[in-house]
PDB file of N, CA and C in Angstrom:
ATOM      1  N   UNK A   1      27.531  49.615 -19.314  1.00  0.00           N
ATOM      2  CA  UNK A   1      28.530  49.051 -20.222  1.00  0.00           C
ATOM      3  C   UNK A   1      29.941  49.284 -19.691  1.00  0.00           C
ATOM      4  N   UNK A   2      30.163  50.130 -19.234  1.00  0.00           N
ATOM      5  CA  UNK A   2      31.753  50.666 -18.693  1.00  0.00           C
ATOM      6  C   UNK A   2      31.831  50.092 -17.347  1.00  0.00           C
ATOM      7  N   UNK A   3      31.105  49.292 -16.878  1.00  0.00           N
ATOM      8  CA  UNK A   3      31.270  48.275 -15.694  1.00  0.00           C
ATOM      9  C   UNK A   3      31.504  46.943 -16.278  1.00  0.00           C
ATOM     10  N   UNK A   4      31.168  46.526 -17.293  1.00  0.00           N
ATOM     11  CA  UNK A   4      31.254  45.428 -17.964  1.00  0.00           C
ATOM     12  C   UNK A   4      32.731  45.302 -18.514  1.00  0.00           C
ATOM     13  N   UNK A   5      33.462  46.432 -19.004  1.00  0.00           N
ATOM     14  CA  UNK A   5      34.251  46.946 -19.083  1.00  0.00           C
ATOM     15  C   UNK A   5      35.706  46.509 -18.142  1.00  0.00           C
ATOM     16  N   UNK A   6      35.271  47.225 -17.315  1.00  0.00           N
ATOM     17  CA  UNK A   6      35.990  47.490 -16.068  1.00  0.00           C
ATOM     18  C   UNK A   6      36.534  46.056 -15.580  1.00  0.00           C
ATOM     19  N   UNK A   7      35.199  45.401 -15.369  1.00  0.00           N
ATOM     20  CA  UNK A   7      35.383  43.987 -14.800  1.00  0.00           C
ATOM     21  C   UNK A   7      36.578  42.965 -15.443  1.00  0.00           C
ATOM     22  N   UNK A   8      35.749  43.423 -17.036  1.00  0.00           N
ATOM     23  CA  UNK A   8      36.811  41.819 -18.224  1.00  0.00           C
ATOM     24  C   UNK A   8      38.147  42.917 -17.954  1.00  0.00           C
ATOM     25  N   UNK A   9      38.302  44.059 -17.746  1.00  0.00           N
ATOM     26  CA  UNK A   9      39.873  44.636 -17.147  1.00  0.00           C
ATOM     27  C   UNK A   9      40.685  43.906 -16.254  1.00  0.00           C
ATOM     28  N   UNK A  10      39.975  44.170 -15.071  1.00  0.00           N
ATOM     29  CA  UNK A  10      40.454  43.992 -13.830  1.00  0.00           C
ATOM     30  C   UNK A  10      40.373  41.842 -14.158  1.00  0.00           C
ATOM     31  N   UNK A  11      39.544  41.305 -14.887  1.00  0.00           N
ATOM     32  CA  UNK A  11      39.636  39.857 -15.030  1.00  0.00           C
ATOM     33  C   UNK A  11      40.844  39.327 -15.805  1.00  0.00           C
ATOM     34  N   UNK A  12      41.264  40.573 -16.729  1.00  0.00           N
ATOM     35  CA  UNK A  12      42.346  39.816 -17.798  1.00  0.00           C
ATOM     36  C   UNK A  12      43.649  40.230 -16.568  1.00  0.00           C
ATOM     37  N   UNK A  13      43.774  41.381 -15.814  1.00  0.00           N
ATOM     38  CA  UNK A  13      44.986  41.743 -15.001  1.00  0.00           C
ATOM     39  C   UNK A  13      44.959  40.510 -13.748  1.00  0.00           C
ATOM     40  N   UNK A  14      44.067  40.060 -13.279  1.00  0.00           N
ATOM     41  CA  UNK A  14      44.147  39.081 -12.616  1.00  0.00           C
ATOM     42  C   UNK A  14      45.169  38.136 -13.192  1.00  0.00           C
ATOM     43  N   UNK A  15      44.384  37.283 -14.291  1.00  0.00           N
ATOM     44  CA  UNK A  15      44.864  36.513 -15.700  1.00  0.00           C
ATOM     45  C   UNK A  15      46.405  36.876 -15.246  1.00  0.00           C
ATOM     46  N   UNK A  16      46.943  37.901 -15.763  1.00  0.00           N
ATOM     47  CA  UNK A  16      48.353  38.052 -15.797  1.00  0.00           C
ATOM     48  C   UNK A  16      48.723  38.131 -15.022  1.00  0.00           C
ATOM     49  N   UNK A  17      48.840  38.589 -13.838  1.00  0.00           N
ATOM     50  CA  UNK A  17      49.101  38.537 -11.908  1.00  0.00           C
ATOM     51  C   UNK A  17      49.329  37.702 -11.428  1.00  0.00           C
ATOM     52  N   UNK A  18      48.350  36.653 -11.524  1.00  0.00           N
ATOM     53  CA  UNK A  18      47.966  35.657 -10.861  1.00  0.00           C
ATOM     54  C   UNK A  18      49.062  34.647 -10.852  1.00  0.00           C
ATOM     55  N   UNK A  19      50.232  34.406 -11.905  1.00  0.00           N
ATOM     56  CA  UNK A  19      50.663  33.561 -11.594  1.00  0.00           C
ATOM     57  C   UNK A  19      52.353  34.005 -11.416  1.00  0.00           C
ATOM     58  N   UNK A  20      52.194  35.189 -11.441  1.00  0.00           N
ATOM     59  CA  UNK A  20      53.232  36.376 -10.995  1.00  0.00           C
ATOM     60  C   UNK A  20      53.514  36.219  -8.953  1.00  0.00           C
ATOM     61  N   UNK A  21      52.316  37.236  -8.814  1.00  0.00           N
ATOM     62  CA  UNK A  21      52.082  37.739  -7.593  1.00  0.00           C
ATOM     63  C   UNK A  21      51.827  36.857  -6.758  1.00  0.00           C
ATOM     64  N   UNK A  22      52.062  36.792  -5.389  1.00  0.00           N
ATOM     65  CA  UNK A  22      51.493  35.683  -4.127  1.00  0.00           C
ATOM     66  C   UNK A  22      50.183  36.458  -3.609  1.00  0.00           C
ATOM     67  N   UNK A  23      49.667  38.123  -4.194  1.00  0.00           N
ATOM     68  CA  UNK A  23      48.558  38.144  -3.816  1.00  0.00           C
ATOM     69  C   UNK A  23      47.410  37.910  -4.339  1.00  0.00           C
ATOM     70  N   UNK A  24      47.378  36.931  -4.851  1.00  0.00           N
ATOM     71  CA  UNK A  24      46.059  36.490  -6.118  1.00  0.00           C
ATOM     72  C   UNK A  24      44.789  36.473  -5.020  1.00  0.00           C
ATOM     73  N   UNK A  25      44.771  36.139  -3.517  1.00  0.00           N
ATOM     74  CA  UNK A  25      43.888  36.551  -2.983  1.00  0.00           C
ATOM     75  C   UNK A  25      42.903  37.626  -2.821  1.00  0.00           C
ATOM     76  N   UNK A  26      44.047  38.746  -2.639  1.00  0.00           N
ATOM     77  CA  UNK A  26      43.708  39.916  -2.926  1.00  0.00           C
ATOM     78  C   UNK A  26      43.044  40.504  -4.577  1.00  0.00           C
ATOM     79  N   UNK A  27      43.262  40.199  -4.878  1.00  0.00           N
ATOM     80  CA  UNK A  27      42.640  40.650  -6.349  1.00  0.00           C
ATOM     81  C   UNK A  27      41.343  39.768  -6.693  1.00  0.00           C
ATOM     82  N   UNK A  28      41.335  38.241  -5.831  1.00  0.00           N
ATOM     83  CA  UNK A  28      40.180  37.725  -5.965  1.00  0.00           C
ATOM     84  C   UNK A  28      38.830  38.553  -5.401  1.00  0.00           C
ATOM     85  N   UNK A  29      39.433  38.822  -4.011  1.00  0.00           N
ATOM     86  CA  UNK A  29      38.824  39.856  -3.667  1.00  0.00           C
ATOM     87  C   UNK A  29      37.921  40.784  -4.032  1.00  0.00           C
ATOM     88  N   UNK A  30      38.835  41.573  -5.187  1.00  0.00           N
ATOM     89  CA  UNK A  30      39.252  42.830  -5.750  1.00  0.00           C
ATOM     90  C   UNK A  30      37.620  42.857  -6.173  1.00  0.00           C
ATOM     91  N   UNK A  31      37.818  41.591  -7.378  1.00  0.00           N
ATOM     92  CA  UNK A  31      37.259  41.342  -8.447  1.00  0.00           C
ATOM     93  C   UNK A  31      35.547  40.893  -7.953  1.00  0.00           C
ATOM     94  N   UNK A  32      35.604  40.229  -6.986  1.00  0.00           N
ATOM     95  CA  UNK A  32      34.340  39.676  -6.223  1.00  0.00           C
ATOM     96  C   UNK A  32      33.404  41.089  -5.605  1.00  0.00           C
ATOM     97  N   UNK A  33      34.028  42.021  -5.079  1.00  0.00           N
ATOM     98  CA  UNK A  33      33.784  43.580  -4.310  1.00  0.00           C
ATOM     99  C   UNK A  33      33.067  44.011  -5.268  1.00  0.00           C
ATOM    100  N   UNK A  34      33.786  43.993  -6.585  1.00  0.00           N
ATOM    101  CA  UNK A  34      33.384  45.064  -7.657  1.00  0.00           C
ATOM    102  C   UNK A  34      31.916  44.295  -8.201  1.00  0.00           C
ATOM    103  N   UNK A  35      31.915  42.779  -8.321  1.00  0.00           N
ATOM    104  CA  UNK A  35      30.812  42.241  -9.241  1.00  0.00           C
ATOM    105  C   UNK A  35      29.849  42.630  -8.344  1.00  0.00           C
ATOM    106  N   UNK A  36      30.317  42.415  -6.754  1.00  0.00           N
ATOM    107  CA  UNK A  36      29.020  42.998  -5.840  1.00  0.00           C
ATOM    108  C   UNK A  36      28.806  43.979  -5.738  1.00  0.00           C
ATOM    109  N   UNK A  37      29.127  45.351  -5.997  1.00  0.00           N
ATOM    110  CA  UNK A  37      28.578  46.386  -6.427  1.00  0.00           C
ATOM    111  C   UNK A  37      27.556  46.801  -7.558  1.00  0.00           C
ATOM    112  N   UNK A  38      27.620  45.586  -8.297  1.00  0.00           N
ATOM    113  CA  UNK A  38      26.778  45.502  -9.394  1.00  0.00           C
ATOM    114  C   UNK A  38      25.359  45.062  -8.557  1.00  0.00           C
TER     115      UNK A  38
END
């Protein structure tokens, strides 16, 4: 459950980043690493 967690986290900070930051790559990344750890 606290990976499920983690993820809709790191998915809503994307959300807000994303149209902030020029590294939205990086966090696509981020976010892809972590689901594959699952």
């Amino acid at each position: 459950m606290k990976y499920i967690i983690l993820i809709f986290a790191s998915f809503l900070i994307a959300l807000f980043v994303y149209p902030v930051a020029n590294a939205d790559q990086q966090i696509i990344m981020e976010i892809e690493g972590m689901t594959c750890k699952l």
